[in-house]
C-alpha atoms as a PDB file:
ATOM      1  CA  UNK A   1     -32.503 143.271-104.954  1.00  0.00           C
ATOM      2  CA  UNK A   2     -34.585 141.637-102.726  1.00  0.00           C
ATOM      3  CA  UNK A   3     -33.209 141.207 -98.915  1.00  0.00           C
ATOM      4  CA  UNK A   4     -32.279 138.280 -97.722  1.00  0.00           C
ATOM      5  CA  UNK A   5     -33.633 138.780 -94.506  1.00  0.00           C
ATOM      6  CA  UNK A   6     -37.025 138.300 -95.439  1.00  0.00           C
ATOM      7  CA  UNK A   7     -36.366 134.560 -96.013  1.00  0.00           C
ATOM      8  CA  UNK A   8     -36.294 134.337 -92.494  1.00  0.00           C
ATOM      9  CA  UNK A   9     -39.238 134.201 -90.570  1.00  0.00           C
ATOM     10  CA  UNK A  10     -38.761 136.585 -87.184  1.00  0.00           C
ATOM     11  CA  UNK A  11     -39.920 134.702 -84.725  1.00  0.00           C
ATOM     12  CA  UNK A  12     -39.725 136.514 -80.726  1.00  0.00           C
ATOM     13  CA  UNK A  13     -38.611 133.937 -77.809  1.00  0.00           C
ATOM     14  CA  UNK A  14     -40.604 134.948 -75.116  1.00  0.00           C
ATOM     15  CA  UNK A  15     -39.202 136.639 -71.886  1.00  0.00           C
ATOM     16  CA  UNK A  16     -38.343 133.873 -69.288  1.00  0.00           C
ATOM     17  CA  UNK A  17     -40.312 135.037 -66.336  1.00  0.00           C
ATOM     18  CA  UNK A  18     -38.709 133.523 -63.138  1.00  0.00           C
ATOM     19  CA  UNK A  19     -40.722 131.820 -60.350  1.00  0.00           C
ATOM     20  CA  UNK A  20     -41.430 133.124 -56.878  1.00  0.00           C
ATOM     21  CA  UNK A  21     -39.013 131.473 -54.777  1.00  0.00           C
ATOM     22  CA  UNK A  22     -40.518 129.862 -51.801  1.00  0.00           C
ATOM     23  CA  UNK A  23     -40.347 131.419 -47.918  1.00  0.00           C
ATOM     24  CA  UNK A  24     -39.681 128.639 -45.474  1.00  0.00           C
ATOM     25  CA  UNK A  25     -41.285 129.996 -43.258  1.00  0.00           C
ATOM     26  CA  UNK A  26     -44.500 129.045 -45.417  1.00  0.00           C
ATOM     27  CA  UNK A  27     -43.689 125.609 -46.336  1.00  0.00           C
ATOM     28  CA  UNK A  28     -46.087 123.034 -45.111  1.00  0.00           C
ATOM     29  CA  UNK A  29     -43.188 121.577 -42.543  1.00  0.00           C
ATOM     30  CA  UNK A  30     -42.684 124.723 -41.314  1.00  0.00           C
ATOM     31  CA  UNK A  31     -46.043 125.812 -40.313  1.00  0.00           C
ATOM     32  CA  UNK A  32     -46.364 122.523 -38.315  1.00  0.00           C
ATOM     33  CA  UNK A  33     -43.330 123.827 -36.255  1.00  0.00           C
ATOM     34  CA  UNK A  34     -44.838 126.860 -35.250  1.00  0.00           C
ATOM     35  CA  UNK A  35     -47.761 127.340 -33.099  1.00  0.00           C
ATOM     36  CA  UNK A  36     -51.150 128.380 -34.479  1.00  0.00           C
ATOM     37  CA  UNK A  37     -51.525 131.840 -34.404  1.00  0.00           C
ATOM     38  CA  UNK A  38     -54.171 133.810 -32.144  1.00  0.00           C
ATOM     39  CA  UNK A  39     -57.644 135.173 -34.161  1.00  0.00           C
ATOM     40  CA  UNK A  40     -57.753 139.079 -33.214  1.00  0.00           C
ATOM     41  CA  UNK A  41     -61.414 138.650 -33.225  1.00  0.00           C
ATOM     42  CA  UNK A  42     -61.362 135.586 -30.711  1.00  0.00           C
ATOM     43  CA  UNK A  43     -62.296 136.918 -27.319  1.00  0.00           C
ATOM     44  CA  UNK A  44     -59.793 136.808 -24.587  1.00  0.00           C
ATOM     45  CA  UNK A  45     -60.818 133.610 -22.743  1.00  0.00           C
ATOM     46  CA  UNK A  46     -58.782 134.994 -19.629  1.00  0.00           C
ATOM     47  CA  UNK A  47     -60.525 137.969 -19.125  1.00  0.00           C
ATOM     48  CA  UNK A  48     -63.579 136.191 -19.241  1.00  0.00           C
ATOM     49  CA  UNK A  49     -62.281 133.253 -16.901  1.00  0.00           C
ATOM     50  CA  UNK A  50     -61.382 136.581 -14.208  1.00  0.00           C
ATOM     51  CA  UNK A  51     -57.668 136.680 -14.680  1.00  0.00           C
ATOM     52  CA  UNK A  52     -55.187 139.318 -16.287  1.00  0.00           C
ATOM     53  CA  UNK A  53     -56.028 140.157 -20.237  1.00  0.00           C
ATOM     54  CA  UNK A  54     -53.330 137.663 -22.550  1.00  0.00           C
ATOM     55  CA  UNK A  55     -52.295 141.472 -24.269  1.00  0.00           C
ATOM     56  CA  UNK A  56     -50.762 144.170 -22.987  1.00  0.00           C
ATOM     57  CA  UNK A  57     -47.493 144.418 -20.097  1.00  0.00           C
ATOM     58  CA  UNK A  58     -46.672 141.282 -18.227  1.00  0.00           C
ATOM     59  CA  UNK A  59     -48.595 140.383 -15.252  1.00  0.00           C
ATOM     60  CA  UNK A  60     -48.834 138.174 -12.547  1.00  0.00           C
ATOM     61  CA  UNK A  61     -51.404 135.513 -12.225  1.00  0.00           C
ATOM     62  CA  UNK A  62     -50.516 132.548  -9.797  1.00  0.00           C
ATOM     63  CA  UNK A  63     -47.760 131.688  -7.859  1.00  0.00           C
ATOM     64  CA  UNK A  64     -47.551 128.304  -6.139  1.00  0.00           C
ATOM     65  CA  UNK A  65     -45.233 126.639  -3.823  1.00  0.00           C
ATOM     66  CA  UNK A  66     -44.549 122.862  -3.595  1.00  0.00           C
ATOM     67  CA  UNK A  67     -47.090 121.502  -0.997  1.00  0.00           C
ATOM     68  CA  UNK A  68     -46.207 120.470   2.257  1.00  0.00           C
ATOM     69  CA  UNK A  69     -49.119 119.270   4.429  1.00  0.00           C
ATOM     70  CA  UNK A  70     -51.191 117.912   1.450  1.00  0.00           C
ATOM     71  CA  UNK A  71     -47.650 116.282  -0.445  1.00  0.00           C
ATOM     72  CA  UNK A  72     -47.014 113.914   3.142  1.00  0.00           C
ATOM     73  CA  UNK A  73     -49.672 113.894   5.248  1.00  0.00           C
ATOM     74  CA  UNK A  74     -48.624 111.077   7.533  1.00  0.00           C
ATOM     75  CA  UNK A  75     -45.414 112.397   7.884  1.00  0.00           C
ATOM     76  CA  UNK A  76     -46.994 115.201   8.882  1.00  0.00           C
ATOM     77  CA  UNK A  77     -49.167 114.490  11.381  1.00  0.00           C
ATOM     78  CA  UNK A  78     -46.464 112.158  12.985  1.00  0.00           C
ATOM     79  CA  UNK A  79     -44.011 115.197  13.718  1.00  0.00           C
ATOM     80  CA  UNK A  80     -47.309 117.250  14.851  1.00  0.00           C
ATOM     81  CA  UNK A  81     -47.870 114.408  17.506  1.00  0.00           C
ATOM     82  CA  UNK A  82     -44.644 113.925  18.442  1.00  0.00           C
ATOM     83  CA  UNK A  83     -44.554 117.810  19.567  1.00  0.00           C
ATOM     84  CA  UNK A  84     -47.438 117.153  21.424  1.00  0.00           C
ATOM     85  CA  UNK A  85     -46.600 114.155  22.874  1.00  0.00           C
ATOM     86  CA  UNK A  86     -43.516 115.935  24.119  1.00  0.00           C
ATOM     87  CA  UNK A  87     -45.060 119.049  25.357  1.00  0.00           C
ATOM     88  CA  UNK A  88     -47.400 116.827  27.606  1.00  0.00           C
ATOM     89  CA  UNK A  89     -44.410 115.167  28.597  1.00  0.00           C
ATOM     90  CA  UNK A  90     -42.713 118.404  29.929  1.00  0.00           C
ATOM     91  CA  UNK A  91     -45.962 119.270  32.191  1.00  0.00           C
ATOM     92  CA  UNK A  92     -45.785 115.445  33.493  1.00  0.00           C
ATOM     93  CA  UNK A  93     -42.483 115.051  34.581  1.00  0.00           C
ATOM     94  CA  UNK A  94     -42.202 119.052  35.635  1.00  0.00           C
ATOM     95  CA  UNK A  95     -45.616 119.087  37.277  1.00  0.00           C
ATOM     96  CA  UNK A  96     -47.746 116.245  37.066  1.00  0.00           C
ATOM     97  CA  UNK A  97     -45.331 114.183  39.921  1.00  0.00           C
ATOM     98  CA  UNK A  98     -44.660 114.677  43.934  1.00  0.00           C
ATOM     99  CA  UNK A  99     -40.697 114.797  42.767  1.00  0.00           C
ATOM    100  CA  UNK A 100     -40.264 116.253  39.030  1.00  0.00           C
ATOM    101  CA  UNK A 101     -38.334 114.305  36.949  1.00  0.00           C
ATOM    102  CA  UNK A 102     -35.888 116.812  35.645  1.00  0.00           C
ATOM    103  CA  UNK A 103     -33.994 114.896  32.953  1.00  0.00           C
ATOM    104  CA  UNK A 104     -37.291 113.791  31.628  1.00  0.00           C
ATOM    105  CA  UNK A 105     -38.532 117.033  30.903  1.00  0.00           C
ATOM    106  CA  UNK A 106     -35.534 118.318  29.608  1.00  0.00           C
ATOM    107  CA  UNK A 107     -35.427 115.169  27.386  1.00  0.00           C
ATOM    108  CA  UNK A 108     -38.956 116.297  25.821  1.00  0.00           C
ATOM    109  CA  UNK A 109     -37.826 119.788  25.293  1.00  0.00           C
ATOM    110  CA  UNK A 110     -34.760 118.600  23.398  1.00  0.00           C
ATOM    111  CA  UNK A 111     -37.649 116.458  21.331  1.00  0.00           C
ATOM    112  CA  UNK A 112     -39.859 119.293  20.985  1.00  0.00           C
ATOM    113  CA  UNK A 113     -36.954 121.273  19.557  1.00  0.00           C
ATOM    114  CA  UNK A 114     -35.701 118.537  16.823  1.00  0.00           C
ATOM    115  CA  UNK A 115     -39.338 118.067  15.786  1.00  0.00           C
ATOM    116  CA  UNK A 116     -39.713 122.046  15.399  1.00  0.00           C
ATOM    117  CA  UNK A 117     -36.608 122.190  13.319  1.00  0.00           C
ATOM    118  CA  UNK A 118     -37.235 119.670  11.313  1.00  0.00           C
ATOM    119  CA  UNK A 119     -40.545 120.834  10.277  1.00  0.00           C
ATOM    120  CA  UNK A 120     -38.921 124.656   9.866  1.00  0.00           C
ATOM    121  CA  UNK A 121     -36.472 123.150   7.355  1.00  0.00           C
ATOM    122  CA  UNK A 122     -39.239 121.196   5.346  1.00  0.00           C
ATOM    123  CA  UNK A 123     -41.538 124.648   5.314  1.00  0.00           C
ATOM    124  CA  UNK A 124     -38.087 126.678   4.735  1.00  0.00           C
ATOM    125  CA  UNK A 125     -37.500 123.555   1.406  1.00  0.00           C
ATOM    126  CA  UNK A 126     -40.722 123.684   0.012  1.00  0.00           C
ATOM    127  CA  UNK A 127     -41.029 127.836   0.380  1.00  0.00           C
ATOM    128  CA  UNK A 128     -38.085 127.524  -2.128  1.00  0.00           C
ATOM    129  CA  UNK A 129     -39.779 125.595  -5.004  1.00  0.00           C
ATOM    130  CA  UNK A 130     -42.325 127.517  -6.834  1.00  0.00           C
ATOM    131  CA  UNK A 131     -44.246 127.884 -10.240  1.00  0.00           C
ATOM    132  CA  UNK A 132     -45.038 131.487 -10.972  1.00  0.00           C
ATOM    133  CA  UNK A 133     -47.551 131.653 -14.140  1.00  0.00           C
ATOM    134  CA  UNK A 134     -47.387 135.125 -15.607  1.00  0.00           C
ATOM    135  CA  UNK A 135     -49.817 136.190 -18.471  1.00  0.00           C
ATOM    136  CA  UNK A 136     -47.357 135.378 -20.745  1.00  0.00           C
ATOM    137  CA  UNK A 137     -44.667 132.658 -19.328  1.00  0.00           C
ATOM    138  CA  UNK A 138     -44.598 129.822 -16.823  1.00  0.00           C
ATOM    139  CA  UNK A 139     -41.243 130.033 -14.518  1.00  0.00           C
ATOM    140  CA  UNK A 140     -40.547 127.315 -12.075  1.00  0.00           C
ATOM    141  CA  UNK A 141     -37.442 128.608  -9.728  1.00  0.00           C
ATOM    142  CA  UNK A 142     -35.850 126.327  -7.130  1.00  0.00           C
ATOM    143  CA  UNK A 143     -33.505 127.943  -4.576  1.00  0.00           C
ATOM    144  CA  UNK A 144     -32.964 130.525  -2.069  1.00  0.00           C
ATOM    145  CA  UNK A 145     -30.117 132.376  -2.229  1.00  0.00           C
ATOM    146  CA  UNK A 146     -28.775 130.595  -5.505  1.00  0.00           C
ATOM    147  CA  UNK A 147     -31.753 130.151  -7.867  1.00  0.00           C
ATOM    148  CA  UNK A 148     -32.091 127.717 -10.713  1.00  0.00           C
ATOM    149  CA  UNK A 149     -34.932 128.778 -12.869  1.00  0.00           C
ATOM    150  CA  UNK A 150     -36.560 127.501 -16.193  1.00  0.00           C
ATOM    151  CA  UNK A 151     -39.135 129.234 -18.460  1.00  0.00           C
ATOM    152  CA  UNK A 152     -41.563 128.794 -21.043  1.00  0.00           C
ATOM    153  CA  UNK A 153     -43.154 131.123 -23.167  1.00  0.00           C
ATOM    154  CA  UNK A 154     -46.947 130.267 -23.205  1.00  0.00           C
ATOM    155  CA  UNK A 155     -47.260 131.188 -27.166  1.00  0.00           C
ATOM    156  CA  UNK A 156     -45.068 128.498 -27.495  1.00  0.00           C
ATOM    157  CA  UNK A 157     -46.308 125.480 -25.334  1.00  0.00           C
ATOM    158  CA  UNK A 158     -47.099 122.686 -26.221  1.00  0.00           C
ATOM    159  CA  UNK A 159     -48.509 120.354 -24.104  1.00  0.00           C
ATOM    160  CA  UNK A 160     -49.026 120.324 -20.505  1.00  0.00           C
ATOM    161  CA  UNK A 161     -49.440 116.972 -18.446  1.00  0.00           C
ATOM    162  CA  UNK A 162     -50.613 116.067 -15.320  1.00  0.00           C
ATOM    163  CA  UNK A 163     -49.464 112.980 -13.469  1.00  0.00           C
ATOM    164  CA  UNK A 164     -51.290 112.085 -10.148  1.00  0.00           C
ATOM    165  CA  UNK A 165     -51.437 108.725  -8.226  1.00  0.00           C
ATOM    166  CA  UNK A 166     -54.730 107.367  -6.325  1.00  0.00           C
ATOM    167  CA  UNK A 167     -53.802 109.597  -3.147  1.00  0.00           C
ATOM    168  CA  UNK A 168     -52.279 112.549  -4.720  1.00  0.00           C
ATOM    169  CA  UNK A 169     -56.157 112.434  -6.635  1.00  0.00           C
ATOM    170  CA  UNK A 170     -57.176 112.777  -3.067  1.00  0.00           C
ATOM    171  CA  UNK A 171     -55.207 115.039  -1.741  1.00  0.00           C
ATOM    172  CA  UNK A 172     -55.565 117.590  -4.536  1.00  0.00           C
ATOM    173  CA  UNK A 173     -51.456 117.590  -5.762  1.00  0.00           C
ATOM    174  CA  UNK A 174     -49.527 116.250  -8.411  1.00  0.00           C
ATOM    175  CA  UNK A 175     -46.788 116.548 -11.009  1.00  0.00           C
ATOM    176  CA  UNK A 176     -46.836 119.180 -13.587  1.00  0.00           C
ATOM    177  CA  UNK A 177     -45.020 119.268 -16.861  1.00  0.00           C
ATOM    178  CA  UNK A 178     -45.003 121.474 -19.908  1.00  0.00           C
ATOM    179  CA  UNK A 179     -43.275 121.137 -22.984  1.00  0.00           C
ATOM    180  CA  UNK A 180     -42.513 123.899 -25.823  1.00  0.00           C
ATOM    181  CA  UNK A 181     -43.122 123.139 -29.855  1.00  0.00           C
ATOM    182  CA  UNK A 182     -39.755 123.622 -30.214  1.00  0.00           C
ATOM    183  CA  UNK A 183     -38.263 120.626 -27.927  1.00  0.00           C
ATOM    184  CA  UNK A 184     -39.848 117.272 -27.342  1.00  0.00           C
ATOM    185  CA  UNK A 185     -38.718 116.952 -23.678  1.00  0.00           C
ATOM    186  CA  UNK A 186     -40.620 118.461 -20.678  1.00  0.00           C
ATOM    187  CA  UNK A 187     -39.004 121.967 -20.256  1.00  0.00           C
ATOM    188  CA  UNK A 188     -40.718 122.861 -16.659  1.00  0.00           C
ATOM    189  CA  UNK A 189     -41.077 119.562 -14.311  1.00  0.00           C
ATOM    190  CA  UNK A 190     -42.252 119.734 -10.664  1.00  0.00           C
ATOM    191  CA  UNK A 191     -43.940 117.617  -8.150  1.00  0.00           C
ATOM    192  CA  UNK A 192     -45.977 118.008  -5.520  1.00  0.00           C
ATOM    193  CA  UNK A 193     -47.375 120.966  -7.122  1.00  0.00           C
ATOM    194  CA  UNK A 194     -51.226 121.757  -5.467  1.00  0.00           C
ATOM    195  CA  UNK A 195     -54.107 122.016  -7.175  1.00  0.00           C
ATOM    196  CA  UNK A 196     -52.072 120.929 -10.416  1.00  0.00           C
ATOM    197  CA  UNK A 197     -55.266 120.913 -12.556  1.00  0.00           C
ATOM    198  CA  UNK A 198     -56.146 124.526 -11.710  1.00  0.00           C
ATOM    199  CA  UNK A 199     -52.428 125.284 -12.711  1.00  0.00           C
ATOM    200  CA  UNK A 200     -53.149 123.761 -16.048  1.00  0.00           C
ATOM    201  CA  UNK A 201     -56.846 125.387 -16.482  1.00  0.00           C
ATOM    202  CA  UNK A 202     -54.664 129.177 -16.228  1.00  0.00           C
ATOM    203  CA  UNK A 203     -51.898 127.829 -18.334  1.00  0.00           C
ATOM    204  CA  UNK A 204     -54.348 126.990 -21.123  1.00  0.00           C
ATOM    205  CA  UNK A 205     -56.107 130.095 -21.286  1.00  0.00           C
ATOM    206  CA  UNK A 206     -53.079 131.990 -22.573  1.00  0.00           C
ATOM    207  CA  UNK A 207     -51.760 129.821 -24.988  1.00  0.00           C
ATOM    208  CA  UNK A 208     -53.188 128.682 -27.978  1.00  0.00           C
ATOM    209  CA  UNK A 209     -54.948 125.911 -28.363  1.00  0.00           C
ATOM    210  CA  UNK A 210     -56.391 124.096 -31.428  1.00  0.00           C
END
């Protein structure tokens, strides 16, 4: 008797192979998040610039303070001639008469000594504000004894801007700000920083570009 079985034709339903699922972290969107990795064969552009190799332990590079002299020059030069002005005072009115004018002399010590402070408080203020560029983060740290401090890794920067007016052009400062590719504000802002465009020239020889 014939089985029934072969009536039927065997057929075989093919394994259902499942598909890779997609990393994230390779999506299109993704990559554009993340900043372009480094070639290993690219040369280090620091080490041929002069400065610290990008590999290796974290070193120091520059270290700048918020400029005083080149940031207000007139003001400057105004409490420098005021001291001056003062000090001659003090030999006039001591020496320079047949009766010395006691109170007047005294007066231009007292002005010497307000000028003096005042420009030992604006040194002391601007000692306290500083960008410190490391061969692998920018850290801008305000404060003396209490310190506020922001960072940014330079793998991760983004952009860097410089903003300078007509006289700050002149005077060789300006206002430096870096952003990361992870946040769309600046991260690190400071003014009156000097030679701002050498501070950016550093800054882009660690971090990628392109």
């Amino acid at each position: 008797m014939p089985d029934e079985r072969d009536n039927f034709e065997h057929t075989e339903t093919p394994e259902h192979t499942p598909e890779p699922a997609q990393d994230d972290a390779a999506s299109p969107a993704a990559e554009s998040s993340q900043p372009a990795p480094r070639n290993a064969d690219e040369p280090d552009r620091a080490v041929e610039a002069g400065y610290p190799p990008d590999s290796g332990p974290e070193q120091p590079v520059l270290t700048v303070h918020e400029a005083m002299f080149r940031a207000r020059p007139g003001v400057f030069l105004l409490d420098v001639a005021a001291m001056l002005a003062s000090l001659y005072g003090v030999f006039w009115f001591r020496w320079g008469k047949e009766e010395p004018w006691a109170w007047a002399s005294w007066t231009c010590l007292g002005a010497i000594a307000v000028v003096g402070l005042g420009l030992g408080f604006w040194k002391l203020k601007s000692m306290t504000k500083r960008l410190e560029i490391t061969n692998k983060r920018t850290v801008r740290q305000v404060g003396l004894f209490s310190r506020d401090s922001s960072e940014v890794l330079h793998d991760n920067i983004r952009n860097v801007t410089i903003q300078q007016s007509l006289w700050e052009r002149i005077w060789g400062v300006g206002r430096v700000g870096i952003a990361s590719s992870g946040s769309d504000e600046i991260e690190i802002d400071m003014e009156r920083v000097p030679t701002p465009r050498k501070v950016q020239k550093i800054i882009d020889l660690y971090r990628p570009l392109g």
